[in-house]
Protein backbone atom coordinates (compact mmCIF):
# COMPACT_ATOMS: atom_id res chain seq x y z
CA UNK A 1 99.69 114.93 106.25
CA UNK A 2 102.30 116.26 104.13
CA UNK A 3 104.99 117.19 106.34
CA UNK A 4 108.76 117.57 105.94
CA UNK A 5 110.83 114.51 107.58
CA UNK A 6 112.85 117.41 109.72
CA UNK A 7 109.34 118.77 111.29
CA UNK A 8 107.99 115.03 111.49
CA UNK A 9 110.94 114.40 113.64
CA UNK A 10 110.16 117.06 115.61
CA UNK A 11 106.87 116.16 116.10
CA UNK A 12 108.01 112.64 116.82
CA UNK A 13 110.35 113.99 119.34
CA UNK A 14 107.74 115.99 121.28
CA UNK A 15 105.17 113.14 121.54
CA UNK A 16 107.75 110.11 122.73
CA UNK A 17 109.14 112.64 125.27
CA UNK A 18 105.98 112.58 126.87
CA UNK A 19 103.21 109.86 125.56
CA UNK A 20 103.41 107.91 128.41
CA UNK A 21 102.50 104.34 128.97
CA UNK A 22 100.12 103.63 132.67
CA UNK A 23 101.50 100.92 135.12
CA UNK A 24 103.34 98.06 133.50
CA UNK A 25 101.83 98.66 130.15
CA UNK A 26 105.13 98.58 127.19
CA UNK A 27 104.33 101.24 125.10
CA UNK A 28 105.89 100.65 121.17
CA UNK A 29 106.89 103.99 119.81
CA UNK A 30 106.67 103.88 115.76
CA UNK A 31 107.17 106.47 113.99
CA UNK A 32 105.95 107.85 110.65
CA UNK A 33 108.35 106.32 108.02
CA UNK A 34 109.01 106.51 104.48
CA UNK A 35 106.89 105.26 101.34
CA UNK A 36 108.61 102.92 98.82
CA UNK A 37 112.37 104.55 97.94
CA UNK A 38 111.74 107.71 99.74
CA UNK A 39 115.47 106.62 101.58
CA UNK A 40 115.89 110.65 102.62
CA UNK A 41 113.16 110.13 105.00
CA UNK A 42 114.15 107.31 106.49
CA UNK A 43 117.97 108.50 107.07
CA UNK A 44 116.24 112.04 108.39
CA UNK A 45 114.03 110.34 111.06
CA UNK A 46 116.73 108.15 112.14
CA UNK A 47 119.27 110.91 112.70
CA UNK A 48 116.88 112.67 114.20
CA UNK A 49 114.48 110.91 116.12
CA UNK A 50 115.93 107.29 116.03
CA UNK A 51 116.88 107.66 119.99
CA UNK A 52 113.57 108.24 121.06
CA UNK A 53 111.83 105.41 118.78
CA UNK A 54 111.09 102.21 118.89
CA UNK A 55 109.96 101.01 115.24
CA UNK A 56 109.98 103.56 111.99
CA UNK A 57 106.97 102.45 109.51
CA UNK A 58 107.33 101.52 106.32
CA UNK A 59 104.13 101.90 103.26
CA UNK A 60 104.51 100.04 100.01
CA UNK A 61 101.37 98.87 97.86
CA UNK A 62 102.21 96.65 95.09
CA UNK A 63 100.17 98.03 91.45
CA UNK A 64 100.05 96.22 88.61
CA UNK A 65 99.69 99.65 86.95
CA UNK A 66 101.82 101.87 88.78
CA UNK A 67 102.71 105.26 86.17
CA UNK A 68 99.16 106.51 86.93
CA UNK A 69 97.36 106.43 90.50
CA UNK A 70 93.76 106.32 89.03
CA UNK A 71 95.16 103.34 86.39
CA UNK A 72 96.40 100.59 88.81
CA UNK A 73 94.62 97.72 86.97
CA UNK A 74 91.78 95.60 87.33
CA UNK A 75 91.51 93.23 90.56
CA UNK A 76 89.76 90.07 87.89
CA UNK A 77 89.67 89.81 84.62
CA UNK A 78 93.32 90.79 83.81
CA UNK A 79 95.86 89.67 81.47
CA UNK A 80 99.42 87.60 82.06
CA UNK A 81 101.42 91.21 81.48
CA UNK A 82 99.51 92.58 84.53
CA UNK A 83 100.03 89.21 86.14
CA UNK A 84 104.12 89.55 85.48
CA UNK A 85 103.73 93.44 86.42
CA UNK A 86 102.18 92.42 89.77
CA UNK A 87 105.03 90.17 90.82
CA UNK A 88 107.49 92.33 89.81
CA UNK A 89 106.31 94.74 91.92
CA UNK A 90 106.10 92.67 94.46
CA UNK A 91 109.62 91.77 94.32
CA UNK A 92 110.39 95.36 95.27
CA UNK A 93 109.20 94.86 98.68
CA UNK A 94 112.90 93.05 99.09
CA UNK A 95 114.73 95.71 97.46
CA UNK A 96 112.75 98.54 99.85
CA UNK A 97 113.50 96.89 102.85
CA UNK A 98 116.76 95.60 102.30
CA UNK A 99 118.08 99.54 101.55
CA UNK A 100 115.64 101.04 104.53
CA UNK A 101 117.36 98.87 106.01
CA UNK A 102 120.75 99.45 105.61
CA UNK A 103 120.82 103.34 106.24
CA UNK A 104 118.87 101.93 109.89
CA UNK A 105 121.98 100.36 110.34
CA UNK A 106 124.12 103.49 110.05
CA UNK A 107 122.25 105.03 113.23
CA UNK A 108 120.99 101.70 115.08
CA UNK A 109 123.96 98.87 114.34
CA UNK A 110 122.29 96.60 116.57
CA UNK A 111 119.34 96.49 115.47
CA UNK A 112 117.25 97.71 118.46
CA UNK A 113 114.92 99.93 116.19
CA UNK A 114 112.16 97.60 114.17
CA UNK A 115 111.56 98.63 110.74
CA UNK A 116 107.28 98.22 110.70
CA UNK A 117 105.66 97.32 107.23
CA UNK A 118 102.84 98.62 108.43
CA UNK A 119 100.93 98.56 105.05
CA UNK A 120 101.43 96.66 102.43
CA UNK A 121 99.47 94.59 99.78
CA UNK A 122 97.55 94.74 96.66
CA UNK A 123 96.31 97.95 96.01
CA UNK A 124 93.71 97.60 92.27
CA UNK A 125 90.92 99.82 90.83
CA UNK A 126 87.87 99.62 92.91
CA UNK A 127 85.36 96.97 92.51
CA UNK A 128 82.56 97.77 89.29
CA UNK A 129 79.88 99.72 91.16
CA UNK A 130 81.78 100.37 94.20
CA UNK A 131 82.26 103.39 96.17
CA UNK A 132 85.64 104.57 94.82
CA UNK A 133 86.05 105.82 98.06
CA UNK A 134 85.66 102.40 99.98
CA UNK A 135 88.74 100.52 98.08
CA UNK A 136 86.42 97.44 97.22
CA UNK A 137 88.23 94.94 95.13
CA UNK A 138 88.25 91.14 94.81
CA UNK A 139 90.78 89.05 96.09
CA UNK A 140 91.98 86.15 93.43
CA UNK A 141 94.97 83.37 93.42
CA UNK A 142 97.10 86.67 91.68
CA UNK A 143 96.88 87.88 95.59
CA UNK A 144 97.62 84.46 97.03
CA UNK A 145 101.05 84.76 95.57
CA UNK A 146 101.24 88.23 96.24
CA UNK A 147 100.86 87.80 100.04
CA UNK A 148 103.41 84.15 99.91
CA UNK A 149 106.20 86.45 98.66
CA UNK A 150 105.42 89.41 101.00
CA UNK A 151 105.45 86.76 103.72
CA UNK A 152 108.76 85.73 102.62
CA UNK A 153 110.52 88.67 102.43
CA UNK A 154 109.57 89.40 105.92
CA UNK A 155 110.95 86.28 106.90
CA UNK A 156 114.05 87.14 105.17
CA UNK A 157 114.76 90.63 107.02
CA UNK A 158 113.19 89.27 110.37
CA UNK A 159 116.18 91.05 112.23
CA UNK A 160 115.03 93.84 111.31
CA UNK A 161 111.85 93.56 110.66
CA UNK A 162 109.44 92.92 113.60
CA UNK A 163 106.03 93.99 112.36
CA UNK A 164 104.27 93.90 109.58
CA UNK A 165 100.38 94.09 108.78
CA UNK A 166 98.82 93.73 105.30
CA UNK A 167 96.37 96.52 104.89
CA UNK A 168 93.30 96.08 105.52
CA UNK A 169 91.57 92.91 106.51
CA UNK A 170 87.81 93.01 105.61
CA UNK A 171 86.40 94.24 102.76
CA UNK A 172 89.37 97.00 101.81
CA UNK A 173 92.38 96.60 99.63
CA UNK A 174 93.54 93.04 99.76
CA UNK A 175 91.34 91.71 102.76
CA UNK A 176 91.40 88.26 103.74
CA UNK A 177 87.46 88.42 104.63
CA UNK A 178 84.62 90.05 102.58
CA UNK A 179 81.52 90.35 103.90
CA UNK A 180 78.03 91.19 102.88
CA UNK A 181 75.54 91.34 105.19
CA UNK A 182 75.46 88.22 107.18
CA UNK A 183 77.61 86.68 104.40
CA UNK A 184 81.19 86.29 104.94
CA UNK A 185 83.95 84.52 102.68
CA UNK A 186 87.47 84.05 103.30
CA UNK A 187 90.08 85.06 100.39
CA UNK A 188 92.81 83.20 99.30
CA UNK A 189 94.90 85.44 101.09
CA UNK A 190 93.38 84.43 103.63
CA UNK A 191 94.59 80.85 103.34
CA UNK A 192 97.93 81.85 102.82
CA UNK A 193 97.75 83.37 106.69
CA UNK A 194 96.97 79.88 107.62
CA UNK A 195 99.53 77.98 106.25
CA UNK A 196 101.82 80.80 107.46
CA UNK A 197 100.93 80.42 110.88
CA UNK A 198 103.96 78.17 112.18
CA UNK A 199 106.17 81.61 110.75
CA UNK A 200 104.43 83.21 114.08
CA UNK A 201 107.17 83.36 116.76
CA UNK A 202 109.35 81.14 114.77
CA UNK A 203 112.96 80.81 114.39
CA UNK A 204 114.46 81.67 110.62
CA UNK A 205 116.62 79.35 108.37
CA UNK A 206 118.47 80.14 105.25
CA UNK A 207 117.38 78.27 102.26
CA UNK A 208 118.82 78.58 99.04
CA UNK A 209 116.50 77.80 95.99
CA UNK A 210 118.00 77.80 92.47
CA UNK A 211 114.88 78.43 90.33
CA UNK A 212 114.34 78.66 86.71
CA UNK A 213 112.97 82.01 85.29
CA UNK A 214 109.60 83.28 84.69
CA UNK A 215 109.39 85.37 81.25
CA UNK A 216 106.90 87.61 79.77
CA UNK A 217 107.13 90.40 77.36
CA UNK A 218 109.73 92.82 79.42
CA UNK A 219 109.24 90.97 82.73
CA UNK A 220 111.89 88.01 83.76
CA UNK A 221 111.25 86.99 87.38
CA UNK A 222 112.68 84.23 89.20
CA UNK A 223 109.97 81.62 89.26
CA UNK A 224 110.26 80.36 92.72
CA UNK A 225 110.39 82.27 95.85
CA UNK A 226 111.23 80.55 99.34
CA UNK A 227 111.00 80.83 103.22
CA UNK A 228 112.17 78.53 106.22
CA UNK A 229 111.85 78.15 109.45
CA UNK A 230 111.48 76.25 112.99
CA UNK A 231 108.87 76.57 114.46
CA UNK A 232 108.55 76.55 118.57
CA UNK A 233 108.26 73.13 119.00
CA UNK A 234 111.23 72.34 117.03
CA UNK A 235 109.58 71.24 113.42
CA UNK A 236 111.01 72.67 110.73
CA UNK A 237 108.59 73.88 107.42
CA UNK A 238 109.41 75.20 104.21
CA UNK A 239 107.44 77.68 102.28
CA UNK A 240 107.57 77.67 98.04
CA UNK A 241 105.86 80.02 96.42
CA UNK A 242 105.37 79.27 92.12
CA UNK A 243 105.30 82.97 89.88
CA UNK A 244 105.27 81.09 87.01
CA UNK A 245 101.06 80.68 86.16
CA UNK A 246 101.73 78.44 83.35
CA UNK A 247 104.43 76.01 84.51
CA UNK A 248 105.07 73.80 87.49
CA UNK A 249 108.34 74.01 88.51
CA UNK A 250 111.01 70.92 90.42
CA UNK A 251 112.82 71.91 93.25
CA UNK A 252 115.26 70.51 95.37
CA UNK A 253 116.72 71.76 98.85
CA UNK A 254 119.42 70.20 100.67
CA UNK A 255 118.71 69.74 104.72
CA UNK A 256 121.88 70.47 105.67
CA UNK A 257 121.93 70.00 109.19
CA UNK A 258 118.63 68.87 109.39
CA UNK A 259 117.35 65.25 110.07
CA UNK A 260 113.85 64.68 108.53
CA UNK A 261 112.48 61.79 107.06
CA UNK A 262 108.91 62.72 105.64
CA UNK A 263 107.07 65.67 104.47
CA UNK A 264 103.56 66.40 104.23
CA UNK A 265 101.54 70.03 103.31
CA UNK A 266 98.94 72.00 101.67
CA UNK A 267 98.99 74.14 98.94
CA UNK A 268 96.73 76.96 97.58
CA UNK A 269 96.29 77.50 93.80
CA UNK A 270 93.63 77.66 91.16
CA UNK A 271 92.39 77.03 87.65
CA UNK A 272 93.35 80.65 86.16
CA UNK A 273 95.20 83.40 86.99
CA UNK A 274 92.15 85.47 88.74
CA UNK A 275 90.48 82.53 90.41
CA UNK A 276 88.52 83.73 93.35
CA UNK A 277 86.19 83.33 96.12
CA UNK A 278 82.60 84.53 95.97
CA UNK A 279 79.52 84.81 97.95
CA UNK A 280 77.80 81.94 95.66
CA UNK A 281 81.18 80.03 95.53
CA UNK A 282 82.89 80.12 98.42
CA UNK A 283 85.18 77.07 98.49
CA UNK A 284 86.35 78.29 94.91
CA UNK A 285 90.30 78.52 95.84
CA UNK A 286 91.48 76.93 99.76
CA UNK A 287 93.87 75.00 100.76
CA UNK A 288 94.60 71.17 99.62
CA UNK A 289 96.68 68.61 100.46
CA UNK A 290 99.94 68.55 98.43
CA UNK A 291 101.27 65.48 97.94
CA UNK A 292 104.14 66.21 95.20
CA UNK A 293 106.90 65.99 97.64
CA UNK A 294 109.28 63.59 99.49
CA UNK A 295 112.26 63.52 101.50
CA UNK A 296 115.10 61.41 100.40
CA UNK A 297 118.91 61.17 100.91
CA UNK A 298 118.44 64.62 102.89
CA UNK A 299 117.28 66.12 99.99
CA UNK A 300 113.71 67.91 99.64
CA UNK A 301 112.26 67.79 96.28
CA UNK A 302 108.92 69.18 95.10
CA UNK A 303 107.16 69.91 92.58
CA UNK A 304 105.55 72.87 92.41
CA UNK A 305 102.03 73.84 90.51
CA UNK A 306 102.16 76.70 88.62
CA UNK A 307 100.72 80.53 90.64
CA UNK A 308 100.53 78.41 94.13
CA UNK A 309 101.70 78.55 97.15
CA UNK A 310 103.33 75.61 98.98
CA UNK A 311 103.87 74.99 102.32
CA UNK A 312 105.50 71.89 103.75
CA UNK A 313 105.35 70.58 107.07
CA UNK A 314 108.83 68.53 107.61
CA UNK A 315 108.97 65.37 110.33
């Protein structure tokens, strides 16, 4: 509900005192945490409550249309301003956490306390003839990127942040299954998952991507957006994510320290901007082999398709 963060605290105070977990069952204590830039919140439940805590939440949807909560913007059919609007928004995710963040620090220096993105994704107008009230909307290559940056962010802050669950996964928001019936389809978010998988319980690497820049009317973006890591059995994979949806885009990375000598991947993209997976065309926008890179001279270099996400498997 609508509470202040002093009596949240308090309420967050009473319940971790005594919720109690049974035998040797860990119990995670998150608490109710900020939305977007509300930063007072965050600095009020820390102060308060950050002893008795283990995670604080955070909630940020990304709207291509965000002055007006019943305007957000349609899930298909949309034009390259909403496109740029979407990623831009998306891009906040970094600045949100990085500043949540830092006040985190001022009460929990060592980092003990996990900042939870505990909802985050696309968030459109409901699907035409819907239920408003069910938050029906498709799920197109626009969400594809959405999630690869999300993804990447989290991977960025992964001191700090230890959780993190898109909201919702069937049917709602930006789901990675709809179903109808006994018909199911998976979303291209829902690819993106998969090629994320090796991020699970991986180890984080800093990469360093110079990337050309995306324009469009009063948006200028960085076109590529990048992850890293190593993965539990020691391979190393490298995830590039292409804002630009009219341009493919070259990129080299350095493996500095690294010894590789091929790469192989997938990559998920489509023919427009809102391609999408239906009940009659399921197979509309999955994953691919991508075959635009090599490994040379311990350099990395790629080409990227324009709105895709890349994922690259080194060896």
């Amino acid at each position: 509900g609508n509470m202040r963060a002093e009596y949240a605290a308090d309420l967050t105070n009473r319940y971790a005192q005594f919720a109690k977990a049974s035998g040797k069952t860990k119990m995670l204590k998150i608490a109710s945490g900020p939305s977007d830039a509300n930063y007072e919140w965050t600095d009020t439940m820390m102060r308060l409550s950050g002893k008795n805590i283990d995670g604080l939440a955070l909630h940020y949807y990304t709207r291509p249309h965000d002055k007006k909560w019943e305007d957000k913007g349609p899930a298909l059919g949309f034009s390259e301003n909403d496109w740029a609007a979407t990623m831009a928004h998306t891009l906040q995710m970094d600045e949100f956490v990085t500043k949540h963040s830092a006040i985190m620090d001022k009460y929990d220096p060592a980092k003990k306390t996990w900042l939870v993105v505990d909802e985050w994704g696309t968030w459109y107008d409901p699907a035409p003839g819907s239920n408003p009230g069910f938050l029906v909307q498709q799920n197109s290559v626009r969400d594809a990127v959405v999630a690869g940056i999300n993804l990447n962010i989290f991977a960025h802050h992964a001191d700090r942040v230890k959780m993190a669950a898109i909201a919702q996964m069937v049917n709602v928001l930006q789901a990675m299954l709809l179903t109808d019936g006994a018909r199911m389809v998976k979303t291209p978010t829902y690819w993106v998952f998969d090629l994320y998988k090796p991020w699970m319980d991986a180890t984080v690497l800093p990469i360093d991507v110079k990337t050309p820049w995306y324009h469009k009317d009063e948006f200028a973006l960085p076109a590529i957006h990048a992850s890293a890591v190593r993965d539990t059995a020691g391979q190393v994979h490298v995830a590039l994510v292409n804002l630009d949806p009219n341009r493919a885009v070259p990129v080299s990375v350095a493996l500095t320290g690294l010894t590789a000598t091929g790469v192989s991947g997938r990559v998920v993209t489509g023919t427009t901007m809102d391609a999408h997976n239906s009940f009659e065309q399921p197979d509309a926008v999955k994953p691919v082999a991508f075959t635009a890179a090599q490994v040379a001279g311990g350099t990395l270099s790629a080409t990227v398709p324009a709105m895709s996400v890349v994922v690259l498997d080194l060896r």
